[in-house]
C-alpha atoms as a PDB file:
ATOM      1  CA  UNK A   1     193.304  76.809 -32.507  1.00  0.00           C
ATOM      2  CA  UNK A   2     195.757  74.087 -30.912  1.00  0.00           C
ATOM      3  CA  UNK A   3     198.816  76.150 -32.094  1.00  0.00           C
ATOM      4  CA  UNK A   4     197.370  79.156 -30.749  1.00  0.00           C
ATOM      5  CA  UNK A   5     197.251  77.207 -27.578  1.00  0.00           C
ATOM      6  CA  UNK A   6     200.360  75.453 -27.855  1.00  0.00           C
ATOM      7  CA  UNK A   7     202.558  78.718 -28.181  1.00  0.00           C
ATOM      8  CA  UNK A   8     200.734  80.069 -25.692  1.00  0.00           C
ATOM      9  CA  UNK A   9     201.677  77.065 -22.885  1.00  0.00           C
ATOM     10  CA  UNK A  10     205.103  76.943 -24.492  1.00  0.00           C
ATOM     11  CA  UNK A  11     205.216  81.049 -24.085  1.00  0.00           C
ATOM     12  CA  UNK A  12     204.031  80.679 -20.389  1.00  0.00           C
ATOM     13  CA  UNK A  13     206.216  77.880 -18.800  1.00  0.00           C
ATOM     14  CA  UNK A  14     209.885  77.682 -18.130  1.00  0.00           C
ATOM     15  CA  UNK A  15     212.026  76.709 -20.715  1.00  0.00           C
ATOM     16  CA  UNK A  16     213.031  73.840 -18.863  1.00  0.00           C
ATOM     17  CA  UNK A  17     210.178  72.444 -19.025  1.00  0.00           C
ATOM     18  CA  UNK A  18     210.421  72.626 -23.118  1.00  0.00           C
ATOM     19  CA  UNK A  19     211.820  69.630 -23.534  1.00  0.00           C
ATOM     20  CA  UNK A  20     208.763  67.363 -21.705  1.00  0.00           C
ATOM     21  CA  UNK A  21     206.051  69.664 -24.260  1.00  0.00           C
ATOM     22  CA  UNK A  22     207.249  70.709 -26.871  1.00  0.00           C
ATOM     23  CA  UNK A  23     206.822  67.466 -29.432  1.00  0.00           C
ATOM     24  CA  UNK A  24     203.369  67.135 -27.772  1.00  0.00           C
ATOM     25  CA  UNK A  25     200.480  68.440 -30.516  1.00  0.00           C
ATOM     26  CA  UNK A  26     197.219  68.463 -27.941  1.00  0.00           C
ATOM     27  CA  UNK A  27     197.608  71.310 -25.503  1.00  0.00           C
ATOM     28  CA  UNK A  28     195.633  69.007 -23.131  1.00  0.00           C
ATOM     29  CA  UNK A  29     198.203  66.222 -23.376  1.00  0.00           C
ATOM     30  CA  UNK A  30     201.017  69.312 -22.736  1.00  0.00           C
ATOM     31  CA  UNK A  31     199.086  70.332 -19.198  1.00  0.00           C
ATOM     32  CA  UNK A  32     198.894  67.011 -18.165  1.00  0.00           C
ATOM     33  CA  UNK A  33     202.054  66.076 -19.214  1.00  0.00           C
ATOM     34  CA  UNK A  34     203.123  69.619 -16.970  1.00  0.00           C
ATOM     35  CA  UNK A  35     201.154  67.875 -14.062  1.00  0.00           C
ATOM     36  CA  UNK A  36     202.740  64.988 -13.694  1.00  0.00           C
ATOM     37  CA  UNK A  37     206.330  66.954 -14.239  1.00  0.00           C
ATOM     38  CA  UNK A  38     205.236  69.551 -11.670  1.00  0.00           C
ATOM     39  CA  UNK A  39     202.874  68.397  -9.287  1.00  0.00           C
ATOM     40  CA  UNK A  40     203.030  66.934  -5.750  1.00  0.00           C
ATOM     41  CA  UNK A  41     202.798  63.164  -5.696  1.00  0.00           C
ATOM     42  CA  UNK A  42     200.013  61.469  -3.335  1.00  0.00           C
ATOM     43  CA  UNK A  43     202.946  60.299  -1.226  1.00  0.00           C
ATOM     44  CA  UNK A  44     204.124  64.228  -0.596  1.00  0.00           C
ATOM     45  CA  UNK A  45     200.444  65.152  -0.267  1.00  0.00           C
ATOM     46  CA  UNK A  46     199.537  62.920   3.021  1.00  0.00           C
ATOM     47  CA  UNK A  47     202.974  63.682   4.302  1.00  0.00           C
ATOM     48  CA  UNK A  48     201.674  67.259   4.234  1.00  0.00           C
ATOM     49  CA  UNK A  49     198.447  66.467   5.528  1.00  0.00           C
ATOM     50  CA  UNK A  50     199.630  64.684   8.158  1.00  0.00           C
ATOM     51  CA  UNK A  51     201.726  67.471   9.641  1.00  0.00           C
ATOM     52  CA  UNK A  52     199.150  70.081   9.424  1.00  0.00           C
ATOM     53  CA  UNK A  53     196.888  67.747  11.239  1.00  0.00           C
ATOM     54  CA  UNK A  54     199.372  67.152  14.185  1.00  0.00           C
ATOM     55  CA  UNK A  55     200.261  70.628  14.281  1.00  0.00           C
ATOM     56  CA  UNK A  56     196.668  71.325  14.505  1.00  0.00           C
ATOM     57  CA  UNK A  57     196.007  68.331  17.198  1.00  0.00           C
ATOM     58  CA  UNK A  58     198.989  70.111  19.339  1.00  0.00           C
ATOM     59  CA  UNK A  59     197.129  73.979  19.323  1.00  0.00           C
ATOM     60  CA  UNK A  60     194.477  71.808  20.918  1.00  0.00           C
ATOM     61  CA  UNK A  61     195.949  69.912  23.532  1.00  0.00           C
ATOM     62  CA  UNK A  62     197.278  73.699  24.169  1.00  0.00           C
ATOM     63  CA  UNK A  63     193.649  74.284  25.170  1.00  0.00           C
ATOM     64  CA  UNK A  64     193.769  77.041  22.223  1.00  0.00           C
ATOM     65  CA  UNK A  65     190.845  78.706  20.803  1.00  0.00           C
ATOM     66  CA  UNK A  66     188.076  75.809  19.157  1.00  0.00           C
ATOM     67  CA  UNK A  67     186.415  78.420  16.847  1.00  0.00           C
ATOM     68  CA  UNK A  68     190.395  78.895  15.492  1.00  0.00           C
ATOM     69  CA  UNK A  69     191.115  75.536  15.485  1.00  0.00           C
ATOM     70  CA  UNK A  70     188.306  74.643  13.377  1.00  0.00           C
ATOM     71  CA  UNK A  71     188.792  77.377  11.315  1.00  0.00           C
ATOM     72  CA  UNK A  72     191.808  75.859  10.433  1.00  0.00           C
END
């Protein structure tokens, strides 16, 4: 079953990514090990955040729609 899964991650990703996987035997050590590769970083996250929210503070101050902006 874990080389079924295996080929299947290594048959799904970039080949780039190979290289980070490929020795790895548990398919759930290959995602996670994809995750960290891949993923945003806390530090990118609240950057994010943080402009959505002042964008969002701004369409406010604009006296815009409530109902939209808590949609949002």
């Amino acid at each position: 079953m874990y080389n079924t899964l295996k080929h299947q991650i290594l048959w799904i990703t970039y080949t780039n990514l190979h290289l980070f996987i490929f020795e790895l035997s548990n398919p759930h050590e290959m995602i996670i090990t994809l995750k960290c590769q891949c993923g945003l970083s806390d530090t990118i996250k609240e950057i994010e955040l943080k402009k959505v929210y002042k964008k969002l503070k701004v369409l406010l101050k604009e006296k815009a729609n409530v109902n939209a902006w808590l949609q949002s």
